[in-house]
Protein backbone atom coordinates (compact mmCIF):
# COMPACT_ATOMS: atom_id res chain seq x y z
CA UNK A 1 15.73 -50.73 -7.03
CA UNK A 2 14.18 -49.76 -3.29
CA UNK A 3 12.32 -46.46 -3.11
CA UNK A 4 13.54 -43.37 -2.17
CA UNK A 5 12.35 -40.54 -0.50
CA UNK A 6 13.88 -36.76 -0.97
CA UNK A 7 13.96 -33.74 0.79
CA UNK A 8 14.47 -30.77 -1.84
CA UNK A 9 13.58 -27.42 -2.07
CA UNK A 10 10.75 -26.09 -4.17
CA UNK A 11 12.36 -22.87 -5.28
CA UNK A 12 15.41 -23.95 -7.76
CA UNK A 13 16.71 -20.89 -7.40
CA UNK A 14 17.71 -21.30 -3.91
CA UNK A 15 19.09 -25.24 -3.84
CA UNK A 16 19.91 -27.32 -0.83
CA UNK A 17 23.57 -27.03 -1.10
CA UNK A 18 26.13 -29.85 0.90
CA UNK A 19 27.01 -26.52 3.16
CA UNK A 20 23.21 -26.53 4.33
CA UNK A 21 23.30 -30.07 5.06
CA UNK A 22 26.60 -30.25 6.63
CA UNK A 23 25.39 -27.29 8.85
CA UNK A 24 22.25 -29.18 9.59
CA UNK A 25 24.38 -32.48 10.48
CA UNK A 26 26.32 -30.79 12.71
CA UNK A 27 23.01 -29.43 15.13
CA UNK A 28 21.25 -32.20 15.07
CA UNK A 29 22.50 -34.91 18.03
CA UNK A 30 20.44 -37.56 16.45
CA UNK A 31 22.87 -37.68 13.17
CA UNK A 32 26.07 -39.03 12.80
CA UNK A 33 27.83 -37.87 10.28
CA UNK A 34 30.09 -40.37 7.89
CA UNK A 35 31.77 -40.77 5.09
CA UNK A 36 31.20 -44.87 4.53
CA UNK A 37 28.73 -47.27 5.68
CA UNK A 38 28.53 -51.02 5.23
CA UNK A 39 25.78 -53.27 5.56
CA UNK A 40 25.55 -56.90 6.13
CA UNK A 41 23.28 -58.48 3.23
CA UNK A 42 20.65 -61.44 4.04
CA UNK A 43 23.68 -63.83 2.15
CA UNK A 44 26.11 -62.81 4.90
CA UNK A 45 28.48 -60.51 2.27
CA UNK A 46 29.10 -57.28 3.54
CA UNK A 47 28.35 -54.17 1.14
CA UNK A 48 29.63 -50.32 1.27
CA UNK A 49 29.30 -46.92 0.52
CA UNK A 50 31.54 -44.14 0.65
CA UNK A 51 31.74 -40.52 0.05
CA UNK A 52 30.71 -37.10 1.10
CA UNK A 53 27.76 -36.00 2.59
CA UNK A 54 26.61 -39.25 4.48
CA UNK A 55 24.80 -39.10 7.90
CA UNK A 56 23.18 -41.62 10.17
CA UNK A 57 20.10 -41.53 12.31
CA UNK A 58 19.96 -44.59 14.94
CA UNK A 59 16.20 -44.52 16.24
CA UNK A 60 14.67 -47.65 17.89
CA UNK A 61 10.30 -48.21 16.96
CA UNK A 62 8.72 -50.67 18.83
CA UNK A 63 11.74 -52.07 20.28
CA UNK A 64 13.16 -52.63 17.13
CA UNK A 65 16.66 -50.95 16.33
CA UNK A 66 16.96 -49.00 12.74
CA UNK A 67 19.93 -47.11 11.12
CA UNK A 68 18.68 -44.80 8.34
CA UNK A 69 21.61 -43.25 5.99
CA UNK A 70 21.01 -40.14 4.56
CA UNK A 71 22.79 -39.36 1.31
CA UNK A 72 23.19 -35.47 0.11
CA UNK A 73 23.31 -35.28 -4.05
CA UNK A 74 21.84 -33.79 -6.84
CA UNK A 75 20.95 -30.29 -4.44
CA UNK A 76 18.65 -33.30 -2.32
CA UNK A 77 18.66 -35.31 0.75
CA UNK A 78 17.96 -38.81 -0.39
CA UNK A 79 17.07 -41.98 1.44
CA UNK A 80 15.94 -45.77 1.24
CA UNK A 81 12.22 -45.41 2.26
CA UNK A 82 12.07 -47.77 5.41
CA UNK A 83 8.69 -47.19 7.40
CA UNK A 84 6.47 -43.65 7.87
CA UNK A 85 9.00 -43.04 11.04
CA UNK A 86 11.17 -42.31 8.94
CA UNK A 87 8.76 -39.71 6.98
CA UNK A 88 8.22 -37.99 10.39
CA UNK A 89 12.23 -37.27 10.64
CA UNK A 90 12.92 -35.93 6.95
CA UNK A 91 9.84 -33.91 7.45
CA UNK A 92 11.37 -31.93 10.61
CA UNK A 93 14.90 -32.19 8.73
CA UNK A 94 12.52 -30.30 5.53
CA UNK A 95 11.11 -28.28 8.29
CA UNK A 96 14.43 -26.58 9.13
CA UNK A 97 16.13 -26.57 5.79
CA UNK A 98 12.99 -24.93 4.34
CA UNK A 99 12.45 -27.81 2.08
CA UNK A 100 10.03 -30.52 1.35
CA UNK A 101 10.00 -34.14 1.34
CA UNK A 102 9.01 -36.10 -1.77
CA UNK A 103 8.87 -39.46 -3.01
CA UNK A 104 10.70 -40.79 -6.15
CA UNK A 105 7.46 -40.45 -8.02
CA UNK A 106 7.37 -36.35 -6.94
CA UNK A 107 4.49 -37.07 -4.30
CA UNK A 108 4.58 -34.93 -1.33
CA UNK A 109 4.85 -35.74 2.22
């Protein structure tokens, strides 16, 4: 299974809820939101995802092209940890949602 990274907040009293993150989504001009994605495996077979609460990020590093999917569940923000770029976003993401961002293994960012 690939690593994740989170963004969550620390109080459980006060959850990320889908209405934050939608709200979030819908500010930010670097998201996209979606409700399916597909990806194109090494083999050639194409695999997908749908459902609520899907955004993507298109960011080019180095002059290399990424797409990062952001999945809301579970009161969290979840993705598949890709490179520290990606750290930098979910922490300004955290940043505005008055959250953190943690690894699968609880480690803060």
């Amino acid at each position: 299974m690939a690593y994740e990274v989170h963004i969550r907040r620390k109080d459980e009293a006060n959850p990320l809820t889908m209405k934050d993150w939608l709200n979030y989504v819908e500010k930010d001009k670097e998201l996209t939101y979606t409700n399916h994605v597909e990806i194109t495996l090494p083999n050639g077979m194409t695999m997908g995802m749908s459902g609520e609460g899907m955004a993507v990020w298109k960011t080019e590093v180095e002059g290399e092209e990424y797409k990062i999917t952001f999945t809301f569940r579970d009161e969290e923000i979840s993705a598949r940890y890709v490179d520290d770029f990606q750290i930098e976003k979910m922490k300004v993401i955290a940043n505005k949602l008055n959250a953190v961002v943690v690894g699968d293994e609880d480690e803060e960012y």
